[in-house]
PDB file of N, CA and C in Angstrom:
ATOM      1  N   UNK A   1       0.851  -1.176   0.000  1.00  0.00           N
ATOM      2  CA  UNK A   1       0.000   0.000   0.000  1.00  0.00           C
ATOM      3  C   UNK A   1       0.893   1.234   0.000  1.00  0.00           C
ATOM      4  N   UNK A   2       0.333   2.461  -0.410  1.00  0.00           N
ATOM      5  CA  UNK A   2       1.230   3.568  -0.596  1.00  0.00           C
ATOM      6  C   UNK A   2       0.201   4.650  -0.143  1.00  0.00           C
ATOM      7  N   UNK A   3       0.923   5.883   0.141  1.00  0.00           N
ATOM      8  CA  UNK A   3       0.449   7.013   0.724  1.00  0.00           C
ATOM      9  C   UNK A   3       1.063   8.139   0.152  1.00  0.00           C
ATOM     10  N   UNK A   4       0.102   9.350  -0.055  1.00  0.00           N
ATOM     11  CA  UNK A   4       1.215  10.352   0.058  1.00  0.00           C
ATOM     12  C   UNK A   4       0.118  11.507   0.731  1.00  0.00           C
ATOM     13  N   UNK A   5       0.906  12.376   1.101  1.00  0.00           N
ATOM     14  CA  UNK A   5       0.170  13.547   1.882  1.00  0.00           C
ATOM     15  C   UNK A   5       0.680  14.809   1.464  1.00  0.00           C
ATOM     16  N   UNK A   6      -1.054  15.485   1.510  1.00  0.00           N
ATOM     17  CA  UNK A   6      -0.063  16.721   1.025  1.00  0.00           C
ATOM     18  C   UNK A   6      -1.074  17.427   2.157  1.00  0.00           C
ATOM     19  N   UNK A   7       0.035  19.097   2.068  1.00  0.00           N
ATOM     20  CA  UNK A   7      -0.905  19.855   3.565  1.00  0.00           C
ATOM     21  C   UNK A   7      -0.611  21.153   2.541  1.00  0.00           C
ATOM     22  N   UNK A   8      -1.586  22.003   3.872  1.00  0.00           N
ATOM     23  CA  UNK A   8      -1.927  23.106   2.836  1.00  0.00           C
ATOM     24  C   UNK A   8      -2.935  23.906   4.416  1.00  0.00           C
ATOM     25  N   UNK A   9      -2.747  25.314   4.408  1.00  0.00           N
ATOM     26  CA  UNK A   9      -3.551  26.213   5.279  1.00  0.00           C
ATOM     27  C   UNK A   9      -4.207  27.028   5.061  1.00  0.00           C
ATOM     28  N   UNK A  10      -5.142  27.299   6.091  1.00  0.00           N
ATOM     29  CA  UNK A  10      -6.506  28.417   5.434  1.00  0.00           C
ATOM     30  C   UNK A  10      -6.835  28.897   6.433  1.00  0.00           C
ATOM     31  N   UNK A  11      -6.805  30.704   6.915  1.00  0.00           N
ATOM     32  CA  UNK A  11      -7.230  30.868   7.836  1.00  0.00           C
ATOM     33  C   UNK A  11      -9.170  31.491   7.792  1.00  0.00           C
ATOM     34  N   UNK A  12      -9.663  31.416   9.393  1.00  0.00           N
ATOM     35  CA  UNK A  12     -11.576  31.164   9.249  1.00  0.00           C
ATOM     36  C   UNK A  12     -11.397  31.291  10.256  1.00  0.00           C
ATOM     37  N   UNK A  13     -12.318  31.820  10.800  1.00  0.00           N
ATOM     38  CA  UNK A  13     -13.181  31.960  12.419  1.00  0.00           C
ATOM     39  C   UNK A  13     -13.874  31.029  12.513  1.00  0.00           C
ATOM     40  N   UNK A  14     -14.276  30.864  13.801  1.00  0.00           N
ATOM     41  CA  UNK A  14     -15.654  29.902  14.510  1.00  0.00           C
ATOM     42  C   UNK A  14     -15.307  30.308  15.896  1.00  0.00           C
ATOM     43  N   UNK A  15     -16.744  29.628  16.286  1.00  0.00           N
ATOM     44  CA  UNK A  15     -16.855  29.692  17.914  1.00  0.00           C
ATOM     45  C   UNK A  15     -17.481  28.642  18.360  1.00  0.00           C
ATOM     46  N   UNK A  16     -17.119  27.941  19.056  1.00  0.00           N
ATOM     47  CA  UNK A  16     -17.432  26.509  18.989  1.00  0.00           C
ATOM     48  C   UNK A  16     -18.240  26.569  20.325  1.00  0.00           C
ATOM     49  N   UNK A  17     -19.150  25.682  20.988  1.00  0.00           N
ATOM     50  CA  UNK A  17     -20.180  25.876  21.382  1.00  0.00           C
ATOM     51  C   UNK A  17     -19.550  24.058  21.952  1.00  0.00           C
ATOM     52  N   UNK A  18     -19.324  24.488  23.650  1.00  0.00           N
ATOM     53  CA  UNK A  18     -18.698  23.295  24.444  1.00  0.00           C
ATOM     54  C   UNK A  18     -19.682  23.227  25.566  1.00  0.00           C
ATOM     55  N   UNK A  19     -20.432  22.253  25.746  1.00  0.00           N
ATOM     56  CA  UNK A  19     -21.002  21.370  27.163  1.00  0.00           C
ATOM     57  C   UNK A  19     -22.259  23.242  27.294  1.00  0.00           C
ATOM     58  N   UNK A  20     -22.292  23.149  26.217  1.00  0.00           N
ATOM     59  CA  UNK A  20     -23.651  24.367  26.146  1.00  0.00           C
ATOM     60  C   UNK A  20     -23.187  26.080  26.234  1.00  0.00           C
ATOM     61  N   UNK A  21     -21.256  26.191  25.997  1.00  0.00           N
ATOM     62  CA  UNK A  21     -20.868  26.961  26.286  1.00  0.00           C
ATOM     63  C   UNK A  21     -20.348  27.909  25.010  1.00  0.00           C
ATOM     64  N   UNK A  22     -20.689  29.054  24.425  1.00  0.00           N
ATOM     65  CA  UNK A  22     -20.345  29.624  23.225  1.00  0.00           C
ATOM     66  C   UNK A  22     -19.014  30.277  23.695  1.00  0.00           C
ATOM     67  N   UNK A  23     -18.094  29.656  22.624  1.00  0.00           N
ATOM     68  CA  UNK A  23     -16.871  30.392  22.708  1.00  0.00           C
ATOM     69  C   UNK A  23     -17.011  31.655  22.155  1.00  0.00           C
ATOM     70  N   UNK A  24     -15.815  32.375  22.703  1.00  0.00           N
ATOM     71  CA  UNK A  24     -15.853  33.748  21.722  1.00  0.00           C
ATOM     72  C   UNK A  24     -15.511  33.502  20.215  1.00  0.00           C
ATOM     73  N   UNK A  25     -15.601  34.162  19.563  1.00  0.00           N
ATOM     74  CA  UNK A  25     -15.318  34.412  17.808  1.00  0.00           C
ATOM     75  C   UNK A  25     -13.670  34.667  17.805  1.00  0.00           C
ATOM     76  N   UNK A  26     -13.083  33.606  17.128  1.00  0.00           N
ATOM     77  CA  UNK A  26     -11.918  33.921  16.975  1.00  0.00           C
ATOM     78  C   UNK A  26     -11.471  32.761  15.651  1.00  0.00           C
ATOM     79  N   UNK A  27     -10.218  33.773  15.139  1.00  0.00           N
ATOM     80  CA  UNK A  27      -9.408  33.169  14.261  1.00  0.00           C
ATOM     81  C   UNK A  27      -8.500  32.054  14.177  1.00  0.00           C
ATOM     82  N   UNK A  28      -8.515  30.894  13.585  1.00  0.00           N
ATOM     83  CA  UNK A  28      -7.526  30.602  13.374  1.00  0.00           C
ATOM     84  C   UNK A  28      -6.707  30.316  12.135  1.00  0.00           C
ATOM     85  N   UNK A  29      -5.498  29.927  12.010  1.00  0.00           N
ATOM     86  CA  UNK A  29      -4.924  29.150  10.727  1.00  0.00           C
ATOM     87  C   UNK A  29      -4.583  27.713  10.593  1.00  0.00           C
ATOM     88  N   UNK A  30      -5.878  27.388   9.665  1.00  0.00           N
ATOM     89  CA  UNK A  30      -6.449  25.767  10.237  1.00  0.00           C
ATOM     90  C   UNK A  30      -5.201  25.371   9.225  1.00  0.00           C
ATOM     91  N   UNK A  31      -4.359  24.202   9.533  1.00  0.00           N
ATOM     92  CA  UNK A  31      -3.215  23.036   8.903  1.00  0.00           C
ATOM     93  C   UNK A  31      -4.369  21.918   8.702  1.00  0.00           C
ATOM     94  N   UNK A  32      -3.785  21.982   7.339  1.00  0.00           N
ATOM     95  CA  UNK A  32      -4.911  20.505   6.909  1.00  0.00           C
ATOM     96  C   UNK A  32      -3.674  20.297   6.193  1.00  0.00           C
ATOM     97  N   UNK A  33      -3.847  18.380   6.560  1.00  0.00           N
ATOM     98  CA  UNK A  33      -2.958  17.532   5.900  1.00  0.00           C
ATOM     99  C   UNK A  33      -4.024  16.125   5.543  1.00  0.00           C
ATOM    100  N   UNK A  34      -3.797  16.110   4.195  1.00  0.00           N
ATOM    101  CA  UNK A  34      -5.091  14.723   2.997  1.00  0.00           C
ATOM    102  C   UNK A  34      -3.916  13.630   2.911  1.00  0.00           C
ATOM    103  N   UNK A  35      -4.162  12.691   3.374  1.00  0.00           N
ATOM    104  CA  UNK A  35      -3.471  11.795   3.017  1.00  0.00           C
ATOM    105  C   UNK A  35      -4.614  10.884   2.316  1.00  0.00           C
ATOM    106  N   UNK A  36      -3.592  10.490   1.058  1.00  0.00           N
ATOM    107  CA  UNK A  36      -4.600   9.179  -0.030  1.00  0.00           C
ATOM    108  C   UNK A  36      -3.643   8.459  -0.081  1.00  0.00           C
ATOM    109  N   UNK A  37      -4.186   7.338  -0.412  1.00  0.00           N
ATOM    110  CA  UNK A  37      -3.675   5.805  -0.166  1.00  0.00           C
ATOM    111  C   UNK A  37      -4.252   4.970  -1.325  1.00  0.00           C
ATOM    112  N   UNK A  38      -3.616   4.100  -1.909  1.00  0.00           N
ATOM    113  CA  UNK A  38      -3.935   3.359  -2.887  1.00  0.00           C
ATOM    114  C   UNK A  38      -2.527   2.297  -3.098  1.00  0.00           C
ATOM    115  N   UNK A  39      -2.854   0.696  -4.046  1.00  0.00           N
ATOM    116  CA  UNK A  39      -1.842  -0.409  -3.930  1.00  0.00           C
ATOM    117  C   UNK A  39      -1.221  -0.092  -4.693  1.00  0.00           C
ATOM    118  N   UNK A  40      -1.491   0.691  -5.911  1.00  0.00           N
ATOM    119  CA  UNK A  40      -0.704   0.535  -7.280  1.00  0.00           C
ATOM    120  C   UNK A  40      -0.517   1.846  -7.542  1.00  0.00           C
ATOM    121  N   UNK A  41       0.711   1.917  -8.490  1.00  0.00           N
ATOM    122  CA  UNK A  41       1.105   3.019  -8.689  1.00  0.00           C
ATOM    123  C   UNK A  41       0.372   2.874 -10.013  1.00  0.00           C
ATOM    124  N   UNK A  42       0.770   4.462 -11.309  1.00  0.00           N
ATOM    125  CA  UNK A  42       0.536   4.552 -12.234  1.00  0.00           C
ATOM    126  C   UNK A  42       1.213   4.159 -13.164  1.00  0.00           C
ATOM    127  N   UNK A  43       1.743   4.529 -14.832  1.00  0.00           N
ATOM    128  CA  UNK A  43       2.676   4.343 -15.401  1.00  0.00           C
ATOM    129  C   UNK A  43       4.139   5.172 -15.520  1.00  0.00           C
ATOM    130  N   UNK A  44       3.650   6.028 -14.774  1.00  0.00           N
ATOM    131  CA  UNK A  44       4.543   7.278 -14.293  1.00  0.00           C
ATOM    132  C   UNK A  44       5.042   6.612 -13.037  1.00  0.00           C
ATOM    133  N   UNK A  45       4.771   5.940 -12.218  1.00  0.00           N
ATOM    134  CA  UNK A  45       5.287   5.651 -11.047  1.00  0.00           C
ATOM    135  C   UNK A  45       4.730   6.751  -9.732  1.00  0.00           C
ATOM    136  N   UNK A  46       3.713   6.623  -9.836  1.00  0.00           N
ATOM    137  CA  UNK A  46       3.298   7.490  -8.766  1.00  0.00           C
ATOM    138  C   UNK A  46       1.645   6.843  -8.493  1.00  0.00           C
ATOM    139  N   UNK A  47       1.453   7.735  -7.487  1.00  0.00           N
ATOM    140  CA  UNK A  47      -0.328   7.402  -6.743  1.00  0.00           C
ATOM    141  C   UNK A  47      -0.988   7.790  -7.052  1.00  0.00           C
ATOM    142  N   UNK A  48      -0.586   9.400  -7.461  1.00  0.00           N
ATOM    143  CA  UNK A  48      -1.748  10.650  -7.590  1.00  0.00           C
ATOM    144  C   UNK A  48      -0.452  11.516  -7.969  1.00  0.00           C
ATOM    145  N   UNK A  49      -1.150  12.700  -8.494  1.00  0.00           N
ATOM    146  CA  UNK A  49      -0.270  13.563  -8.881  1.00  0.00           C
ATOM    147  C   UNK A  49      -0.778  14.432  -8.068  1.00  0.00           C
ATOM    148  N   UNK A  50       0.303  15.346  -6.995  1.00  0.00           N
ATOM    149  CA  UNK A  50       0.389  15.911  -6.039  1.00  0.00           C
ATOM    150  C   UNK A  50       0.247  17.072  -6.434  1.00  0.00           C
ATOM    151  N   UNK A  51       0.309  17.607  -7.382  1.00  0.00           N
ATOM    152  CA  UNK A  51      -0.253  19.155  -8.099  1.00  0.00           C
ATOM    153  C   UNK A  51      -1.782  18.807  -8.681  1.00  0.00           C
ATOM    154  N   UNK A  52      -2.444  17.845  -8.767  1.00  0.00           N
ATOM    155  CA  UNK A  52      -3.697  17.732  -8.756  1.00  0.00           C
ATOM    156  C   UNK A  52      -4.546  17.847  -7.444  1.00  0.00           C
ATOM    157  N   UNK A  53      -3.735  16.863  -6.380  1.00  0.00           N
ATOM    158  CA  UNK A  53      -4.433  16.875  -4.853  1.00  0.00           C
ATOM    159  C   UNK A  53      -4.368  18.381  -4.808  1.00  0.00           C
ATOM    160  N   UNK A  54      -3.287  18.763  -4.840  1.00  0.00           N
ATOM    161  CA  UNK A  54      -3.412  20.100  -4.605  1.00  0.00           C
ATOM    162  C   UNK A  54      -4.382  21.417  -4.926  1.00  0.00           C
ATOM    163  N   UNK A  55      -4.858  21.243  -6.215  1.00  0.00           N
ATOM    164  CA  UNK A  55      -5.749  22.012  -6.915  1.00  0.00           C
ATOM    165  C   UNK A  55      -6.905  21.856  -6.101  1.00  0.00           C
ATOM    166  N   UNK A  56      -7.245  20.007  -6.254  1.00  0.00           N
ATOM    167  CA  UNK A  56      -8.517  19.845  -5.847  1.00  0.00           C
ATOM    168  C   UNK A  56      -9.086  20.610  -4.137  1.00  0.00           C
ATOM    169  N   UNK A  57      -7.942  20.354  -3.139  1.00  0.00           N
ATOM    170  CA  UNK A  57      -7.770  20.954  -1.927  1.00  0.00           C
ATOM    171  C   UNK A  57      -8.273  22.641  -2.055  1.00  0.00           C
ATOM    172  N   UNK A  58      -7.526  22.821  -2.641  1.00  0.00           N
ATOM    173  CA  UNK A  58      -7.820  24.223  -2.940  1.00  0.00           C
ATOM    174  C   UNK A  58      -8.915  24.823  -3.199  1.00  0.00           C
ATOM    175  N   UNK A  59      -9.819  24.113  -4.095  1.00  0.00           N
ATOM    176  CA  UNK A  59     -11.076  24.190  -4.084  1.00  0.00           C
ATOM    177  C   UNK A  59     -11.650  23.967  -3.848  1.00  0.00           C
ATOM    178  N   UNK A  60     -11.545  22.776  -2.509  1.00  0.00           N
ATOM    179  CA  UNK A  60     -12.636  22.996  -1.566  1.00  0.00           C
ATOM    180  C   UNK A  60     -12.428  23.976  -0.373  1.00  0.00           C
ATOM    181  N   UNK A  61     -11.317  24.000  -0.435  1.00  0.00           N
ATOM    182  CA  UNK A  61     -10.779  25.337   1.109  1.00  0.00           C
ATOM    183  C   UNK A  61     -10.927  26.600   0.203  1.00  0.00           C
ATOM    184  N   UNK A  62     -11.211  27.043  -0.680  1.00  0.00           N
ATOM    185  CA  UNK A  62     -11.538  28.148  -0.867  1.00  0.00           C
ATOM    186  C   UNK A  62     -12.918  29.021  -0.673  1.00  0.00           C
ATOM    187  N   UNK A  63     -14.278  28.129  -0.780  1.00  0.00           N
ATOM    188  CA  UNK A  63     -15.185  28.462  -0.130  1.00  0.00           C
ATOM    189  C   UNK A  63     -15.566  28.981   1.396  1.00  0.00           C
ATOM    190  N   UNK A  64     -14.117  28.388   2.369  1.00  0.00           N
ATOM    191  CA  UNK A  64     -14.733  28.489   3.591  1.00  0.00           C
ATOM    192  C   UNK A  64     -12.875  29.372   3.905  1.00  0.00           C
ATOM    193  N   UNK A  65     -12.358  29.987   3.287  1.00  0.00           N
ATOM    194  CA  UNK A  65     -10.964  30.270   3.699  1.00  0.00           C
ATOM    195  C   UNK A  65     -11.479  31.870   3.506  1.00  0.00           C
ATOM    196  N   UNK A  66     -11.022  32.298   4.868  1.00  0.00           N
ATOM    197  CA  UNK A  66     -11.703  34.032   5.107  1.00  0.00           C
ATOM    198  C   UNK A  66     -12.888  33.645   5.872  1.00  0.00           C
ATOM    199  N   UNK A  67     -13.866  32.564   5.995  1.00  0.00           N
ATOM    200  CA  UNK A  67     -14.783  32.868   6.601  1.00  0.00           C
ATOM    201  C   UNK A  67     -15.413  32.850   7.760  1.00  0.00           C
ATOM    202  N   UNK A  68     -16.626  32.713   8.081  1.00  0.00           N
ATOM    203  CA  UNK A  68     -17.197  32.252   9.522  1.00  0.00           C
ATOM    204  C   UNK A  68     -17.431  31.416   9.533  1.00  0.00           C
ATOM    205  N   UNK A  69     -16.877  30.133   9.932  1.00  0.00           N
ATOM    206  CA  UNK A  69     -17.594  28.809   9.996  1.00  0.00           C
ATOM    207  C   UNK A  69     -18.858  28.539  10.881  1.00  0.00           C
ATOM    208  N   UNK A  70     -19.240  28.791  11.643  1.00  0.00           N
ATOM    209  CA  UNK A  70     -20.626  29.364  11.769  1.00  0.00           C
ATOM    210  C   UNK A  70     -21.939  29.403  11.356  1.00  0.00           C
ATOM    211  N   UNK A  71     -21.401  30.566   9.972  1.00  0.00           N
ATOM    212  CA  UNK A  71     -22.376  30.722   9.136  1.00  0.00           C
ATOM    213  C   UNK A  71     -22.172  30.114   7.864  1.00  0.00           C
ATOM    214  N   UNK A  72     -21.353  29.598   7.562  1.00  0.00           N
ATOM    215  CA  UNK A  72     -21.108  29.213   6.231  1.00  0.00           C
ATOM    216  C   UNK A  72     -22.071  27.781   5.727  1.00  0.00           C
ATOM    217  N   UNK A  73     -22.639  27.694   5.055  1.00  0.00           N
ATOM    218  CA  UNK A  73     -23.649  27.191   4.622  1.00  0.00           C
ATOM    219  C   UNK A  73     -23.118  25.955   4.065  1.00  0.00           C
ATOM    220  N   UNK A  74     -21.758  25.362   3.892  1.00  0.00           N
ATOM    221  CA  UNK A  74     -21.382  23.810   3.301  1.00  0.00           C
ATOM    222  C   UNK A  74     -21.180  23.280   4.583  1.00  0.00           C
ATOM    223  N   UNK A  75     -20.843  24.229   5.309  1.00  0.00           N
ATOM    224  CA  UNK A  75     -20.815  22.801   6.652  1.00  0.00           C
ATOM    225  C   UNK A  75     -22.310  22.632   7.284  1.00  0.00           C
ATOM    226  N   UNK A  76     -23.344  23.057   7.069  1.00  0.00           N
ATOM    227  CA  UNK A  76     -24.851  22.999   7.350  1.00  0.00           C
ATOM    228  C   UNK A  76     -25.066  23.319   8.696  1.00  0.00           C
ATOM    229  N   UNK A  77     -24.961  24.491   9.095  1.00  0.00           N
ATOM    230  CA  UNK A  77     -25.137  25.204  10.351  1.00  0.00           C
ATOM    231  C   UNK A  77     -24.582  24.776  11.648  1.00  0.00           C
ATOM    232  N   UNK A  78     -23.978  23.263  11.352  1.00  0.00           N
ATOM    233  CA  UNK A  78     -23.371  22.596  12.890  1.00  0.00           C
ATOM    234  C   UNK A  78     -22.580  23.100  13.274  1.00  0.00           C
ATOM    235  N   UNK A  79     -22.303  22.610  14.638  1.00  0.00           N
ATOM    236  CA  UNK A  79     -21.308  23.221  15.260  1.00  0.00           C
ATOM    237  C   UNK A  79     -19.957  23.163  14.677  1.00  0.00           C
ATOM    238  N   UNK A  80     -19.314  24.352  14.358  1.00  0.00           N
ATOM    239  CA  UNK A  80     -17.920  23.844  13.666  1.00  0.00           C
ATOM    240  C   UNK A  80     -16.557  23.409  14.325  1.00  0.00           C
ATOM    241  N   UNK A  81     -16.606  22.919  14.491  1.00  0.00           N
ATOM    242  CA  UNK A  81     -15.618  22.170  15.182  1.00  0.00           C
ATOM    243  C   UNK A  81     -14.301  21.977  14.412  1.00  0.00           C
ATOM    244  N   UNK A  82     -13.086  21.554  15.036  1.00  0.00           N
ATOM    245  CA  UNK A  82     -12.070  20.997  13.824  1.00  0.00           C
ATOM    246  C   UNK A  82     -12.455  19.770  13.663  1.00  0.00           C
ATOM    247  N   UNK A  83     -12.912  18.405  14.242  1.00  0.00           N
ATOM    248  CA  UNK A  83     -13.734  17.752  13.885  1.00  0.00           C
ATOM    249  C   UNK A  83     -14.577  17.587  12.279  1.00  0.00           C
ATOM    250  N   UNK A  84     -15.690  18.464  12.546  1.00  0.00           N
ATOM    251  CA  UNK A  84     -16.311  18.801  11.539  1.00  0.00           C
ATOM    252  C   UNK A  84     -15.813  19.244   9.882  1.00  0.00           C
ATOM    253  N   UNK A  85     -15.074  20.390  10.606  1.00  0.00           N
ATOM    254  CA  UNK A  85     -14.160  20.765   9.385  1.00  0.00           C
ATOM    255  C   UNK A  85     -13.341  19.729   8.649  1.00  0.00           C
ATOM    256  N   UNK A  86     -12.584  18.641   9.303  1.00  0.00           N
ATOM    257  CA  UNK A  86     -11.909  17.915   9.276  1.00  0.00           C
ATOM    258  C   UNK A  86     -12.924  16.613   8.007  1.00  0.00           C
ATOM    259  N   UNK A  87     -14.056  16.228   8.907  1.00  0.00           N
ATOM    260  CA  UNK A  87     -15.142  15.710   8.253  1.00  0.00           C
ATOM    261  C   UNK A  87     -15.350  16.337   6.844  1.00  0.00           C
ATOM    262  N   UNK A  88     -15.469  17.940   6.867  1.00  0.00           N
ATOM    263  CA  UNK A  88     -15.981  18.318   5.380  1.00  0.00           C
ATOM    264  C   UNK A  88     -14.890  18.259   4.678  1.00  0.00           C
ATOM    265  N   UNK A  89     -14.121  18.450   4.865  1.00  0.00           N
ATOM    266  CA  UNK A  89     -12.938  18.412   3.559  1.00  0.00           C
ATOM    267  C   UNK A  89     -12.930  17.298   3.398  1.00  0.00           C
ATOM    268  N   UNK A  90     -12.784  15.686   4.320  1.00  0.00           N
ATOM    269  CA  UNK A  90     -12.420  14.791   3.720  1.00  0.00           C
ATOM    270  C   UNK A  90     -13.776  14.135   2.505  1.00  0.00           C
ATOM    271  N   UNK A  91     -14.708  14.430   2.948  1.00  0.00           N
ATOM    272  CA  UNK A  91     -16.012  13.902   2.219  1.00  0.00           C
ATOM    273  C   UNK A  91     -16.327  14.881   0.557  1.00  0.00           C
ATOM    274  N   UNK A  92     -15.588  16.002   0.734  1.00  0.00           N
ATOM    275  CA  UNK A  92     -15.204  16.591  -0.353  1.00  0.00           C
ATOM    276  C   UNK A  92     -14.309  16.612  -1.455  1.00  0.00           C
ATOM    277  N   UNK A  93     -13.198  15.909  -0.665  1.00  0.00           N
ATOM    278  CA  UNK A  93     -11.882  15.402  -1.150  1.00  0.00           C
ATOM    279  C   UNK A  93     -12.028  14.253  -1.735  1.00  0.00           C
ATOM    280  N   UNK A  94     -12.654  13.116  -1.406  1.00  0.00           N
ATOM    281  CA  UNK A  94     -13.381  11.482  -1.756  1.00  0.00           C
ATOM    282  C   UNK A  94     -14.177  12.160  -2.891  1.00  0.00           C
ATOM    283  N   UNK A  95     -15.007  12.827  -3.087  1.00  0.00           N
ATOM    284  CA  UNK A  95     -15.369  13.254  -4.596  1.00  0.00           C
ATOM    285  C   UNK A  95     -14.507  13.600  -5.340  1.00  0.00           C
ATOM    286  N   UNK A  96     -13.279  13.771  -5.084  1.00  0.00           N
ATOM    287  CA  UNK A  96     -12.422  14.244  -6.306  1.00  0.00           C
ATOM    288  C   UNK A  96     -11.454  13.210  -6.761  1.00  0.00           C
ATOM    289  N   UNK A  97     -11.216  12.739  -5.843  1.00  0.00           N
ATOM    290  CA  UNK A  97     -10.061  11.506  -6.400  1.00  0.00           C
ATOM    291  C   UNK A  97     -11.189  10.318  -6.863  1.00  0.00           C
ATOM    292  N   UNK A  98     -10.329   9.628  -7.982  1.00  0.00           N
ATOM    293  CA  UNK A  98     -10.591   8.589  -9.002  1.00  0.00           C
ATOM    294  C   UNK A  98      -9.748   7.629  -8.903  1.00  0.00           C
ATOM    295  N   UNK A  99     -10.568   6.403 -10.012  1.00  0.00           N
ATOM    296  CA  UNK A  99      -9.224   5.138 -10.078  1.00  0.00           C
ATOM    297  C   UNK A  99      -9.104   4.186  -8.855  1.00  0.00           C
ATOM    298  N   UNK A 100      -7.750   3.928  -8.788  1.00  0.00           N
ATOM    299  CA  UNK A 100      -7.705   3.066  -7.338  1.00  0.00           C
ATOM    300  C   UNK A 100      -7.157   3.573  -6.424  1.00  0.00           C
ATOM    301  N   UNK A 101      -7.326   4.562  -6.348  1.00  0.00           N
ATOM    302  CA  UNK A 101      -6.738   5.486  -4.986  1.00  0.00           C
ATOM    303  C   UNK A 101      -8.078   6.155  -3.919  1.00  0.00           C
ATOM    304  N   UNK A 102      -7.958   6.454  -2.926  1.00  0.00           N
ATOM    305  CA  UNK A 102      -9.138   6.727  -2.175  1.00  0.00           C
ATOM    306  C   UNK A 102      -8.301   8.080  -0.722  1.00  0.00           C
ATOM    307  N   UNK A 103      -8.957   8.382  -0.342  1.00  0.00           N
ATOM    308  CA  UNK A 103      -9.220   9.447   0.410  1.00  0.00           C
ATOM    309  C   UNK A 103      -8.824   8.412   2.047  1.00  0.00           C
ATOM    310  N   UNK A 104      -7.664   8.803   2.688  1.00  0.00           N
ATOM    311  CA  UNK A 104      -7.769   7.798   3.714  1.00  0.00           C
ATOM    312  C   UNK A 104      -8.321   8.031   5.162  1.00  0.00           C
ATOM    313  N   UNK A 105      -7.338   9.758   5.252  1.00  0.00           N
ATOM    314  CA  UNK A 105      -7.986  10.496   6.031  1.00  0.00           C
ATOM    315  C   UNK A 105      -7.087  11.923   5.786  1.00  0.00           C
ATOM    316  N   UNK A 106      -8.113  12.956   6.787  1.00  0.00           N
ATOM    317  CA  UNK A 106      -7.951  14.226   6.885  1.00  0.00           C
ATOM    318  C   UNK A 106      -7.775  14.768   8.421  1.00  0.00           C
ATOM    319  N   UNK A 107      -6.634  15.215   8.729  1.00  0.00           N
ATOM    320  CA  UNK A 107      -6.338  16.008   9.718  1.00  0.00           C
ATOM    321  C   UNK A 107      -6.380  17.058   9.438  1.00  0.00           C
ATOM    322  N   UNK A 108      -6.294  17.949  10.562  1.00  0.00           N
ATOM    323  CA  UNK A 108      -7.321  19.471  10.534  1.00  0.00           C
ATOM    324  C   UNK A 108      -6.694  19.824  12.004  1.00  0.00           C
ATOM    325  N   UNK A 109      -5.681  20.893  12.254  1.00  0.00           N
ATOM    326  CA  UNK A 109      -4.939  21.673  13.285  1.00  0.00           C
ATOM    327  C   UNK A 109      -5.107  22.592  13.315  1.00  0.00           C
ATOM    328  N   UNK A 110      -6.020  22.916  14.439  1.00  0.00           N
ATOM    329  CA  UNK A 110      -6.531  24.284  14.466  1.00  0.00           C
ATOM    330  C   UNK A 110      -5.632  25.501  15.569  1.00  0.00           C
ATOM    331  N   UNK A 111      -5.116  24.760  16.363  1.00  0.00           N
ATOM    332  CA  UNK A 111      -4.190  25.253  17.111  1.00  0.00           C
ATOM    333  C   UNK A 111      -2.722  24.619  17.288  1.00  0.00           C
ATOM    334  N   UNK A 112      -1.610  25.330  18.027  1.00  0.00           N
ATOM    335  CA  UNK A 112      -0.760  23.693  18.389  1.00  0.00           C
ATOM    336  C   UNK A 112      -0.961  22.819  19.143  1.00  0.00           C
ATOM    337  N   UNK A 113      -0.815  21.781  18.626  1.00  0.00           N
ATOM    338  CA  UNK A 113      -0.876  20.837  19.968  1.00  0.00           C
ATOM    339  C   UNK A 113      -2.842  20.419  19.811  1.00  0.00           C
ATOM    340  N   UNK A 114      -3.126  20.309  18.908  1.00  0.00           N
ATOM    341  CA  UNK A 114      -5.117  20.334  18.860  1.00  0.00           C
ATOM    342  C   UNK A 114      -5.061  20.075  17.272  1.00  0.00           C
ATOM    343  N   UNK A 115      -5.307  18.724  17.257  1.00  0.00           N
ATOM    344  CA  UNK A 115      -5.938  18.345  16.007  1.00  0.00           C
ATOM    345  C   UNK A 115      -6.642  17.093  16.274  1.00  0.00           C
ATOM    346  N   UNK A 116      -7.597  17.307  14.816  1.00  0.00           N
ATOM    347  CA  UNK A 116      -8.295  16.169  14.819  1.00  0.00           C
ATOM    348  C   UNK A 116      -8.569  15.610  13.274  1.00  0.00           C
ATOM    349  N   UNK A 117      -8.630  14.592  13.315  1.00  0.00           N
ATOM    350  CA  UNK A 117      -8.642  13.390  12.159  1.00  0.00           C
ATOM    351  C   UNK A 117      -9.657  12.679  11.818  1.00  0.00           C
ATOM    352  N   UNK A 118     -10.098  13.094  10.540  1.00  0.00           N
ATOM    353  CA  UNK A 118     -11.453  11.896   9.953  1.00  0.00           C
ATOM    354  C   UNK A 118     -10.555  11.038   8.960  1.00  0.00           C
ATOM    355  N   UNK A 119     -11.131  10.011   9.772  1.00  0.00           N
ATOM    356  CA  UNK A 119     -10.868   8.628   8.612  1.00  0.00           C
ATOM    357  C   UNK A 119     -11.693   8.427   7.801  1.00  0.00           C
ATOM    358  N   UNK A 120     -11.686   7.704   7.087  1.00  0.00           N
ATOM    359  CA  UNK A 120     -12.625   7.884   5.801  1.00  0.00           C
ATOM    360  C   UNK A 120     -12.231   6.290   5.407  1.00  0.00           C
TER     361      UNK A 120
END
């Protein structure tokens, strides 16, 4: 099996809403790292082409990069969490890749030392 990862940052507000408690509104600069995984390489010798992951990333973090996660209407009003966030990119990311490669998971660092990971 093979992997490769690529990362990439976007900064967005939220206020996350703990044990019934609204945080204040604040910024961060979320680190997202996509790792895809697949058995076989191509004829090029590779998994994926890492200037494609890249594009595709890009366009899904561009809808929500500058914004309020909050209000932003692709994550569907839930609480935004890095969790969540973590969740939407990877389920966004699995629509873009093809073939025999797949989406394995998505980490999402919203602070140091504070991340969280959807497997997929």
């Amino acid at each position: 099996m093979f992997s490769v990862c690529v990362s990439t940052d976007f900064i967005a507000k939220h206020a996350v809403t703990i044990r019934g408690i609204d945080e204040t509104p604040h910024n961060h600069t979320w680190k997202v790292e996509v790792v895809i995984e697949g058995s076989t390489l191509d004829d090029d010798g590779v998994l994926i082409d890492f200037i494609e992951v890249e594009k595709d990333l890009a366009t899904i973090l561009d809808p929500i990069s500058g914004a309020n996660l909050n209000t932003c209407e692709l994550l569907g009003g839930v609480n935004p969490s890095a969790e969540r966030v973590a969740m939407y990119i990877g389920e966004a990311m699995s629509k873009k890749v093809h073939g025999d490669v797949r989406v394995q998971s998505v980490t999402v660092t919203e602070a140091p030392h504070c991340k969280a990971t959807y497997s997929l």
